[in-house]
C-alpha atoms as a PDB file:
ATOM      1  CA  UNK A   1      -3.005  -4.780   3.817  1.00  0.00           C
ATOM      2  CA  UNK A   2      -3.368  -6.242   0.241  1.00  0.00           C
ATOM      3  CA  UNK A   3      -0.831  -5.304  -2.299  1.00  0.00           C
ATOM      4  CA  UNK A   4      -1.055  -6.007  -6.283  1.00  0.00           C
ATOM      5  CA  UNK A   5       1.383  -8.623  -6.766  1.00  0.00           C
ATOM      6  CA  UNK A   6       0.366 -10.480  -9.642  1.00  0.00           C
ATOM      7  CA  UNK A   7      -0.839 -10.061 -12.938  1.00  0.00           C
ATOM      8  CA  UNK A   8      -4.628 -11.050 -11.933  1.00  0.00           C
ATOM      9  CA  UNK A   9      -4.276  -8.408  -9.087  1.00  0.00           C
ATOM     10  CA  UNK A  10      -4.000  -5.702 -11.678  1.00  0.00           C
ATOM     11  CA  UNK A  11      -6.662  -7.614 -13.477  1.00  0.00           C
ATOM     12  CA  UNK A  12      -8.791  -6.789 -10.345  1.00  0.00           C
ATOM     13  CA  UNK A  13      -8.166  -3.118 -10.001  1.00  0.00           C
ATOM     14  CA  UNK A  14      -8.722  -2.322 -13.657  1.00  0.00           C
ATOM     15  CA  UNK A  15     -12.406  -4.356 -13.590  1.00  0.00           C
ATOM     16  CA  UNK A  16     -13.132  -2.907 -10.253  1.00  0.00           C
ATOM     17  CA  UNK A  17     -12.347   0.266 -11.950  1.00  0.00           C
ATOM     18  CA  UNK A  18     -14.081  -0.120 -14.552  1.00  0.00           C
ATOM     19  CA  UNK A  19     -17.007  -1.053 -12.426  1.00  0.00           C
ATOM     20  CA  UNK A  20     -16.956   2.205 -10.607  1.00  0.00           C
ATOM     21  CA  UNK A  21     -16.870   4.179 -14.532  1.00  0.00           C
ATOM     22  CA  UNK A  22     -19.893   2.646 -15.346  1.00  0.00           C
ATOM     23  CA  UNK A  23     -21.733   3.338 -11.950  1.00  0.00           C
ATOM     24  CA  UNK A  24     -20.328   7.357 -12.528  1.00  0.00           C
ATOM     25  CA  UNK A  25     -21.041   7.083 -16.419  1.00  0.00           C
ATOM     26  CA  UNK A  26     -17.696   7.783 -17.358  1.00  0.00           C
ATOM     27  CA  UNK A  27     -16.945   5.769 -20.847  1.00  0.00           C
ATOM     28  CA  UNK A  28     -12.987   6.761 -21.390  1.00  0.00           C
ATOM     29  CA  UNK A  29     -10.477   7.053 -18.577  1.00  0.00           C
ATOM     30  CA  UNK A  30      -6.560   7.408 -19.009  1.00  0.00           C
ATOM     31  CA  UNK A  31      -5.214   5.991 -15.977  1.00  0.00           C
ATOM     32  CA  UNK A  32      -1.495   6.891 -14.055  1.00  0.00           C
ATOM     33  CA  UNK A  33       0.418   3.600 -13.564  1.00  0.00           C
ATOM     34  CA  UNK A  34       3.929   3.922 -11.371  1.00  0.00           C
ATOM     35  CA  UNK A  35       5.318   1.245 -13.304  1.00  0.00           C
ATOM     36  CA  UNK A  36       8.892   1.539 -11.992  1.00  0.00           C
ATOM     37  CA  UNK A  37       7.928   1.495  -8.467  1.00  0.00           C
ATOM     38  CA  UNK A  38       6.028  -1.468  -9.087  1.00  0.00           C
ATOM     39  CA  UNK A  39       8.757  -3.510 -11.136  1.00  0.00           C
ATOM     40  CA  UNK A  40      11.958  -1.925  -9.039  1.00  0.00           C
ATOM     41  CA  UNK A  41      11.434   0.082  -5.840  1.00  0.00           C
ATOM     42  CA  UNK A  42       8.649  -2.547  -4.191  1.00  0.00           C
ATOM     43  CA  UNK A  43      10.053  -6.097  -3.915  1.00  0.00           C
ATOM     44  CA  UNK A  44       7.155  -7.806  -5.513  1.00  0.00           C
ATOM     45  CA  UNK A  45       9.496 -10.242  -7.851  1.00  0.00           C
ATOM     46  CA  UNK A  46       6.674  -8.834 -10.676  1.00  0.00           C
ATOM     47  CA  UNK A  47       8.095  -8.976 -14.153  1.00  0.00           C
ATOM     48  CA  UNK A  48       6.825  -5.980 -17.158  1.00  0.00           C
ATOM     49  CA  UNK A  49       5.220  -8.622 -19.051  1.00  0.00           C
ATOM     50  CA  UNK A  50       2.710  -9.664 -15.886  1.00  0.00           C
ATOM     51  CA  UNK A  51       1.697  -5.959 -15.455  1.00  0.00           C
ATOM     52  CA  UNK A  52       0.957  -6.244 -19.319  1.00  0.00           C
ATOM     53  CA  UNK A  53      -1.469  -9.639 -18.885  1.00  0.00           C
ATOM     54  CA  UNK A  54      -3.346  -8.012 -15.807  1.00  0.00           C
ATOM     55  CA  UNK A  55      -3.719  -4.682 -17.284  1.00  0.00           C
ATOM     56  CA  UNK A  56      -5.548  -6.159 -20.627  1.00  0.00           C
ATOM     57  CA  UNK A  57      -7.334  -8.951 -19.040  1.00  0.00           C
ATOM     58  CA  UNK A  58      -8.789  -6.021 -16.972  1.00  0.00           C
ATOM     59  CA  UNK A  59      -9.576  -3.698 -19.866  1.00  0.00           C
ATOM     60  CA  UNK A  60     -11.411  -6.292 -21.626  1.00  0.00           C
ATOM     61  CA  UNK A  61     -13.430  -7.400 -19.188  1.00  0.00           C
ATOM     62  CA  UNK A  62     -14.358  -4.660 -18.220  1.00  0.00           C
ATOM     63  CA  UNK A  63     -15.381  -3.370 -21.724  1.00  0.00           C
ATOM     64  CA  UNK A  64     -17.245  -6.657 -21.865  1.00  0.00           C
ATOM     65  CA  UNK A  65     -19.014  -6.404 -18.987  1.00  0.00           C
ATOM     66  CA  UNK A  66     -19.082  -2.429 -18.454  1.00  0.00           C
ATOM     67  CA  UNK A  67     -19.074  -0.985 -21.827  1.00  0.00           C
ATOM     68  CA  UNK A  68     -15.965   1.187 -20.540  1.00  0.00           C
ATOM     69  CA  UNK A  69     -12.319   2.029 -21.878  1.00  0.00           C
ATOM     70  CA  UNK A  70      -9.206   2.413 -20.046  1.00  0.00           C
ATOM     71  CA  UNK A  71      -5.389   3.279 -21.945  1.00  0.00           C
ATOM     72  CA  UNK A  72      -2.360   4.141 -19.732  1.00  0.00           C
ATOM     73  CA  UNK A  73      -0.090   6.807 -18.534  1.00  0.00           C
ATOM     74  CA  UNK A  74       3.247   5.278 -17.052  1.00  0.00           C
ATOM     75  CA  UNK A  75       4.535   7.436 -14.739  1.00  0.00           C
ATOM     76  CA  UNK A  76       8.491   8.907 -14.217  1.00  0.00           C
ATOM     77  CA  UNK A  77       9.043   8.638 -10.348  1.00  0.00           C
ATOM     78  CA  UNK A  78      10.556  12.306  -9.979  1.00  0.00           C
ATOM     79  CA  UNK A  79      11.839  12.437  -6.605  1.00  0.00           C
ATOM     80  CA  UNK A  80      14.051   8.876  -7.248  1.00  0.00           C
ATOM     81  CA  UNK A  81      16.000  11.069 -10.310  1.00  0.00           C
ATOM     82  CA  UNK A  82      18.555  12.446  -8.427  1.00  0.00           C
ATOM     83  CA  UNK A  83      21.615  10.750  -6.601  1.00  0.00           C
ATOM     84  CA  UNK A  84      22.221  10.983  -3.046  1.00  0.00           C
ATOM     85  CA  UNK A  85      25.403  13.351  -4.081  1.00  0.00           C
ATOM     86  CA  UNK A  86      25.845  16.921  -3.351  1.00  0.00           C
ATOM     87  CA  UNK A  87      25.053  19.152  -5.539  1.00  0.00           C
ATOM     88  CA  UNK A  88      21.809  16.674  -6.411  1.00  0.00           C
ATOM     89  CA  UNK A  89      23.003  14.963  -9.804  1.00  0.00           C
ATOM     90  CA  UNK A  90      20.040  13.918 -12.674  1.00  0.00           C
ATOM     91  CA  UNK A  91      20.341  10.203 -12.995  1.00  0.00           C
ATOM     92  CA  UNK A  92      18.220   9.311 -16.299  1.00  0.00           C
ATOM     93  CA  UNK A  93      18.607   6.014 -15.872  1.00  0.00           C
ATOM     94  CA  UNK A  94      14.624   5.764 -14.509  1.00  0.00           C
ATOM     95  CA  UNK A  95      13.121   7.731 -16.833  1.00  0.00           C
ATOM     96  CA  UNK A  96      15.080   6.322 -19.551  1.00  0.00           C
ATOM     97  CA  UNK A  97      13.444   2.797 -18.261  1.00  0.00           C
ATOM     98  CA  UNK A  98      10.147   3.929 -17.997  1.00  0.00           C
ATOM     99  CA  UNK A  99      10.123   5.084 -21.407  1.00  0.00           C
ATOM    100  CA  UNK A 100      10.893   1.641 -22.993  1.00  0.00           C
ATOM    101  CA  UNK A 101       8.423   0.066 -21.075  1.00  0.00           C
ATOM    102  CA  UNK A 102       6.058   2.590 -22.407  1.00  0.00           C
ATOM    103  CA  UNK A 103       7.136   1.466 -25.870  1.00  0.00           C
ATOM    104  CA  UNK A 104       6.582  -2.002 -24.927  1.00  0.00           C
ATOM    105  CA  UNK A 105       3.242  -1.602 -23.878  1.00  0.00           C
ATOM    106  CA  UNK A 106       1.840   0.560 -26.997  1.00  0.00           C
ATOM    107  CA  UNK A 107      -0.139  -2.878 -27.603  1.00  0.00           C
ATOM    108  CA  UNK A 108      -1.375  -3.288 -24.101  1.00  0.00           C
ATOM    109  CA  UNK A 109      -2.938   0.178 -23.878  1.00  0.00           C
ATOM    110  CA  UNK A 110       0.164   2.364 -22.779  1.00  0.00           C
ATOM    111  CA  UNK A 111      -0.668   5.916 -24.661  1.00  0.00           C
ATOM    112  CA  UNK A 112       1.811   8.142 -22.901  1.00  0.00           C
ATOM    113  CA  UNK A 113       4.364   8.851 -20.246  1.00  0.00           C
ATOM    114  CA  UNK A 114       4.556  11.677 -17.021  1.00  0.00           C
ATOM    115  CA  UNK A 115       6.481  12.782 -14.055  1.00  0.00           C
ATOM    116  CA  UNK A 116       5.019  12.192 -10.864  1.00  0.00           C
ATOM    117  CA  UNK A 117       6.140  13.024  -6.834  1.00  0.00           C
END
C-alpha cells in the first residue's frame, strides 16, 4: 500500500487529480484535506510546510498542463474532539490547530475549514 509521505507525493495526487478534472471537464474543484491526521495522528514525520510545497507544485502543474484549479478545505477531525473521560469532554485543542494551519496556508490555496467523521 502506498501512502503520501512527502511533499512530491501530494504533488502527485493533486496532478493526478487534476488529470482526472480535465478528462470529466470540471475547471474548479475545492478539495477536503485531513491535515491533522496527516501531520499528527499518522506517523509520517511530515512537517505543515511540506504539505504546503506538494499541494502548490501540484496546482500549478496541473493548471499548466490541464487548464484546471484546485483551493483547499482543511478538515476538523470530529470524532478525535472529545477525551476518553466520562461524560465525553470537548478538547479544542485540534480544531484550534487546524485553524492556524488554515491561516498559514491562505497563500498555498487553503480557502476554508470543516468538520469531518
Amino acid at each position: 500500500m502506498q501512502l503520501i509521505r512527502s511533499a512530491d507525493d501530494f504533488a502527485l495526487v493533486v496532478y493526478e487529480c487534476g488529470r482526472d478534472m480535465m478528462n470529466q471537464n470540471i475547471r474548479y474543484r475545492e478539495m477536503y484535506i485531513s491535515i491533522y491526521q496527516h501531520l499528527h495522528i499518522w506517523e509520517k514525520n511530515l512537517r505543515l510546510q511540506d504539505v504546503f510545497d506538494g499541494l502548490l507544485t501540484g496546482c500549478q502543474k496541473a493548471r499548466d498542463d490541464f487548464g484546471v484549479e484546485v483551493q483547499w478545505i482543511f478538515g476538523i477531525p470530529r470524532n478525535r474532539h472529545f477525551s476518553g473521560q466520562k461524560p465525553r469532554v470537548f478538547d479544542p485543542t485540534i480544531a484550534t490547530n487546524v485553524l492556524d494551519y488554515a491561516l498559514q496556508g491562505r497563500e498555498y490555496g487553503v480557502i476554508g475549514i470543516g468538520l469531518g467523521g
